[in-house]
N, C-alpha and C. Protein backbone atom coordinates (compact mmCIF):
# COMPACT_ATOMS: atom_id res chain seq x y z
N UNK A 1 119.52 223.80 172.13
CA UNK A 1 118.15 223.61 172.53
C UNK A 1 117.64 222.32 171.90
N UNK A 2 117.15 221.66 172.72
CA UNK A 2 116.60 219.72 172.36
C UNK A 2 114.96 220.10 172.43
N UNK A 3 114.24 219.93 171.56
CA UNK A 3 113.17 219.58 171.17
C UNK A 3 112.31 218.28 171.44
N UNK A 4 111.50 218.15 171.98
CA UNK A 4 111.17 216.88 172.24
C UNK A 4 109.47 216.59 172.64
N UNK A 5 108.89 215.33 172.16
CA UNK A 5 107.55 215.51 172.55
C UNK A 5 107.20 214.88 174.24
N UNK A 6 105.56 215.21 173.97
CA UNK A 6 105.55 214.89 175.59
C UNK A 6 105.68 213.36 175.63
N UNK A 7 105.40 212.56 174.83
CA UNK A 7 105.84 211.20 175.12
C UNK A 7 107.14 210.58 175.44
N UNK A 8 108.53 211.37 174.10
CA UNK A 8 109.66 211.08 174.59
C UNK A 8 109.95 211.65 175.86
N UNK A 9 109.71 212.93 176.42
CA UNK A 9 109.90 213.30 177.33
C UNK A 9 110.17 212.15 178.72
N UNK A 10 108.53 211.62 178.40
CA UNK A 10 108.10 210.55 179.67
C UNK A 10 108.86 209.20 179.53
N UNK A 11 109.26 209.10 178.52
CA UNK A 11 109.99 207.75 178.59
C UNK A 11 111.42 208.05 178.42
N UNK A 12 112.19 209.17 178.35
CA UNK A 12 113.34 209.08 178.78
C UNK A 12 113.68 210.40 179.74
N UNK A 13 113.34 210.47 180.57
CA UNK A 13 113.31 211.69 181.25
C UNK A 13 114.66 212.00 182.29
N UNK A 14 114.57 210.72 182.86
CA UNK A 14 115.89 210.82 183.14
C UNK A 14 117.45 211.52 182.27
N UNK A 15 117.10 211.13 181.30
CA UNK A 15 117.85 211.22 180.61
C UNK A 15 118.12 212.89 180.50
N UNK A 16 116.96 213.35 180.17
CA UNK A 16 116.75 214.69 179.46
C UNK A 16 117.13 215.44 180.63
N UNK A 17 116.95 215.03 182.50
CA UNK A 17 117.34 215.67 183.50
C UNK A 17 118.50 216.37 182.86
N UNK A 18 119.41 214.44 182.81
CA UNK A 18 120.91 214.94 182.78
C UNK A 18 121.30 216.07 182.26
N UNK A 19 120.23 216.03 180.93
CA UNK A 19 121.19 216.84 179.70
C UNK A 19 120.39 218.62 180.55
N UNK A 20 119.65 218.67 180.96
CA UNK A 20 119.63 220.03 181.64
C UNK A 20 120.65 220.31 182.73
N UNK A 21 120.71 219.74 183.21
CA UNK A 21 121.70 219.43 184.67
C UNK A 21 123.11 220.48 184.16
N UNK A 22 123.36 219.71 183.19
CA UNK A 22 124.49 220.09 181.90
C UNK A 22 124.26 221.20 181.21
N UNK A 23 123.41 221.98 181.55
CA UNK A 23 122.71 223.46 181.12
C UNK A 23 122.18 223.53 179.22
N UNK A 24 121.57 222.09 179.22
CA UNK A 24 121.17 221.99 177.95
C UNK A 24 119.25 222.83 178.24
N UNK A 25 118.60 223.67 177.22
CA UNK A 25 117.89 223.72 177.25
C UNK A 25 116.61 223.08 176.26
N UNK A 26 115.59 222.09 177.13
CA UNK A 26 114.44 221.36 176.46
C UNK A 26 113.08 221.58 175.95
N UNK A 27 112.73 222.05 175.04
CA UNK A 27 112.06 222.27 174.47
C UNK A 27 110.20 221.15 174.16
N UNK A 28 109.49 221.22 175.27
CA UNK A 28 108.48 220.51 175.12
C UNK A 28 107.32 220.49 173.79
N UNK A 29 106.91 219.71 173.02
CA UNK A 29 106.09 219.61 172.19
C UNK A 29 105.00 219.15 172.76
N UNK A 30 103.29 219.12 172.65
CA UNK A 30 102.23 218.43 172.37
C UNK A 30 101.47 218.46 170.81
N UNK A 31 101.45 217.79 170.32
CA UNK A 31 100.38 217.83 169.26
C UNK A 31 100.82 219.14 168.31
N UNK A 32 102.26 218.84 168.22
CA UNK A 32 102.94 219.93 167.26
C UNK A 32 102.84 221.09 167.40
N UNK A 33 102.68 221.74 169.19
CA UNK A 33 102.91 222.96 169.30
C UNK A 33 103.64 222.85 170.64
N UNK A 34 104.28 224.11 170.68
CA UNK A 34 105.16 223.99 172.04
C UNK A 34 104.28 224.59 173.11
N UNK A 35 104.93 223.44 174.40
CA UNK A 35 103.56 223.51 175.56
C UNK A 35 104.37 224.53 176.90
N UNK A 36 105.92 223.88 176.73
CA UNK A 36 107.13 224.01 177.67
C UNK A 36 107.76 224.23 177.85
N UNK A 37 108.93 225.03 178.29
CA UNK A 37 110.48 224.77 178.18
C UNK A 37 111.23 224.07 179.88
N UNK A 38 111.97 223.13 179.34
CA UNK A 38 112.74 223.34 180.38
C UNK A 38 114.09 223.72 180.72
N UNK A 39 114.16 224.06 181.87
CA UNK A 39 115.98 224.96 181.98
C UNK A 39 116.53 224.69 183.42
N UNK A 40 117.67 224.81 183.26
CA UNK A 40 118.17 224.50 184.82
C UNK A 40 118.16 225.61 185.71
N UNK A 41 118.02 225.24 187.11
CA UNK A 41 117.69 226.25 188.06
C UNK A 41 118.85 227.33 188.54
N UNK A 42 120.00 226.23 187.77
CA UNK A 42 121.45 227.35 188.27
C UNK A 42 122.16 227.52 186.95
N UNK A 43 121.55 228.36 186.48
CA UNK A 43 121.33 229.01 184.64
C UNK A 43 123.13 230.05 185.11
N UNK A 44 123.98 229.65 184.28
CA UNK A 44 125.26 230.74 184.80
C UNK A 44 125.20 231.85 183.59
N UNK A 45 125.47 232.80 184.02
CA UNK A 45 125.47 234.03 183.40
C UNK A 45 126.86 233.99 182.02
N UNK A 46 126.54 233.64 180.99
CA UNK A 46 128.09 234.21 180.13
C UNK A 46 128.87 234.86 180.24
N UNK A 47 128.54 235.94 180.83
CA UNK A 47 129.60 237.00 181.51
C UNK A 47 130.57 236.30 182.22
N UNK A 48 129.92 235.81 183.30
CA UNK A 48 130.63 235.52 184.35
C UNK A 48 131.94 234.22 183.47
N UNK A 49 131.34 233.52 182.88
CA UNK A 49 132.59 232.87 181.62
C UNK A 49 133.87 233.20 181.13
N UNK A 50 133.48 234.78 180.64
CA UNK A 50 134.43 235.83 180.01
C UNK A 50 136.00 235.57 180.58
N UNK A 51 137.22 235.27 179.66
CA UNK A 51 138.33 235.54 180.15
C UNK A 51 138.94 236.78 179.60
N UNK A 52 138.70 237.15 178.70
CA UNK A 52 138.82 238.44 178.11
C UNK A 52 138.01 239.69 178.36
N UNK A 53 138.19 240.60 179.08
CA UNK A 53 137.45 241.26 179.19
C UNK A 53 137.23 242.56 178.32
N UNK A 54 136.06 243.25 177.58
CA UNK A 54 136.73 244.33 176.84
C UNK A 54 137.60 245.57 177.19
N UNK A 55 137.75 246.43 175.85
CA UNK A 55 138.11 247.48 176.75
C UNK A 55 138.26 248.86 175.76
N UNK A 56 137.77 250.08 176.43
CA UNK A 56 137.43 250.83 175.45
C UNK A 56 138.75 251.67 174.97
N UNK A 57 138.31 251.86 173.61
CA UNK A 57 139.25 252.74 173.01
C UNK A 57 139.16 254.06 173.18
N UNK A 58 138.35 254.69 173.73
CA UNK A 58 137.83 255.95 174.22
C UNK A 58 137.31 256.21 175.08
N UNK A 59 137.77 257.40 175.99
CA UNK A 59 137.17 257.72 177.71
C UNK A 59 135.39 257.36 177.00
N UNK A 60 134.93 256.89 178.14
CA UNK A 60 133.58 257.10 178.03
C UNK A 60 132.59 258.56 177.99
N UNK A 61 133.56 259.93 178.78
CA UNK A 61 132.42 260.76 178.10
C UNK A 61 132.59 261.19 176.81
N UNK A 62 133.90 260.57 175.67
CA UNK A 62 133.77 260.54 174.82
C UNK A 62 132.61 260.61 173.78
N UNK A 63 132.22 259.23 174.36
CA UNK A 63 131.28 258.36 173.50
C UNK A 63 129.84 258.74 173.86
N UNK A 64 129.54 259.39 174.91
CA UNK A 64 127.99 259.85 174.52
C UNK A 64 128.35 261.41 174.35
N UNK A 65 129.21 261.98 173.91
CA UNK A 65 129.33 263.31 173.47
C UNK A 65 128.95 263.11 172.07
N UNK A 66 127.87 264.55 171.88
CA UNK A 66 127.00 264.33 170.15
C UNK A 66 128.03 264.85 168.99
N UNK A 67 127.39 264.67 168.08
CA UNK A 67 128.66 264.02 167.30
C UNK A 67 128.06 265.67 166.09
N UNK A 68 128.05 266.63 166.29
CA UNK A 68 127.68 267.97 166.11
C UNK A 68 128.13 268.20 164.46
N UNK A 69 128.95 267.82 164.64
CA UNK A 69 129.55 267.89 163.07
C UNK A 69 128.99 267.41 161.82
N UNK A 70 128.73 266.09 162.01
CA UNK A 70 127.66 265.59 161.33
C UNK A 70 126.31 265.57 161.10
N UNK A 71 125.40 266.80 161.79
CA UNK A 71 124.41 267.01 161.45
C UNK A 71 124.32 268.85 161.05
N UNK A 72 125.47 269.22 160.64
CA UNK A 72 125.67 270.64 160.60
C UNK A 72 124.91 271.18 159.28
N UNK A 73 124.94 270.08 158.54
CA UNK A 73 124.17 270.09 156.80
C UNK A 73 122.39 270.44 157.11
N UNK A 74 122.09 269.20 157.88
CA UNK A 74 121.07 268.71 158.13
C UNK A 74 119.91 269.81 158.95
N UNK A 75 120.43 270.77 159.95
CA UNK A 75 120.20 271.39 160.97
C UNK A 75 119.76 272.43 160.41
């Protein structure tokens, strides 16, 4: 995330396109508070990145089955 005021903004803007273009996200300042953000319009999901995918060590109705044992004190 690039930080930047509204003046640099205006005088290198081009620039700052690029670096969104490039899925950088810009961070607008005025008068030492933030006014803006900018972001690109084709934002890709991380997921979709993933070459590894996980994978569980246990069936899933495993894992939301309550765990009974451990509150046997408590109960």
């Amino acid at each position: 995330m690039i930080t930047v005021s509204v003046n640099e903004l205006r005088d290198n803007l081009m620039h700052y396109l690029d670096q969104i273009t490039s899925g950088e996200t810009i961070l607008i300042m005025q008068k030492n508070r933030y006014v803006a953000r900018m972001v690109s319009v084709n934002q890709n999901d991380w997921r979709d990145n993933m070459k590894i995918l996980p994978k569980l060590l246990v069936p899933p109705s495993q894992i939301i089955e309550p765990l009974t044992d451990i509150w046997d004190g408590y109960l």
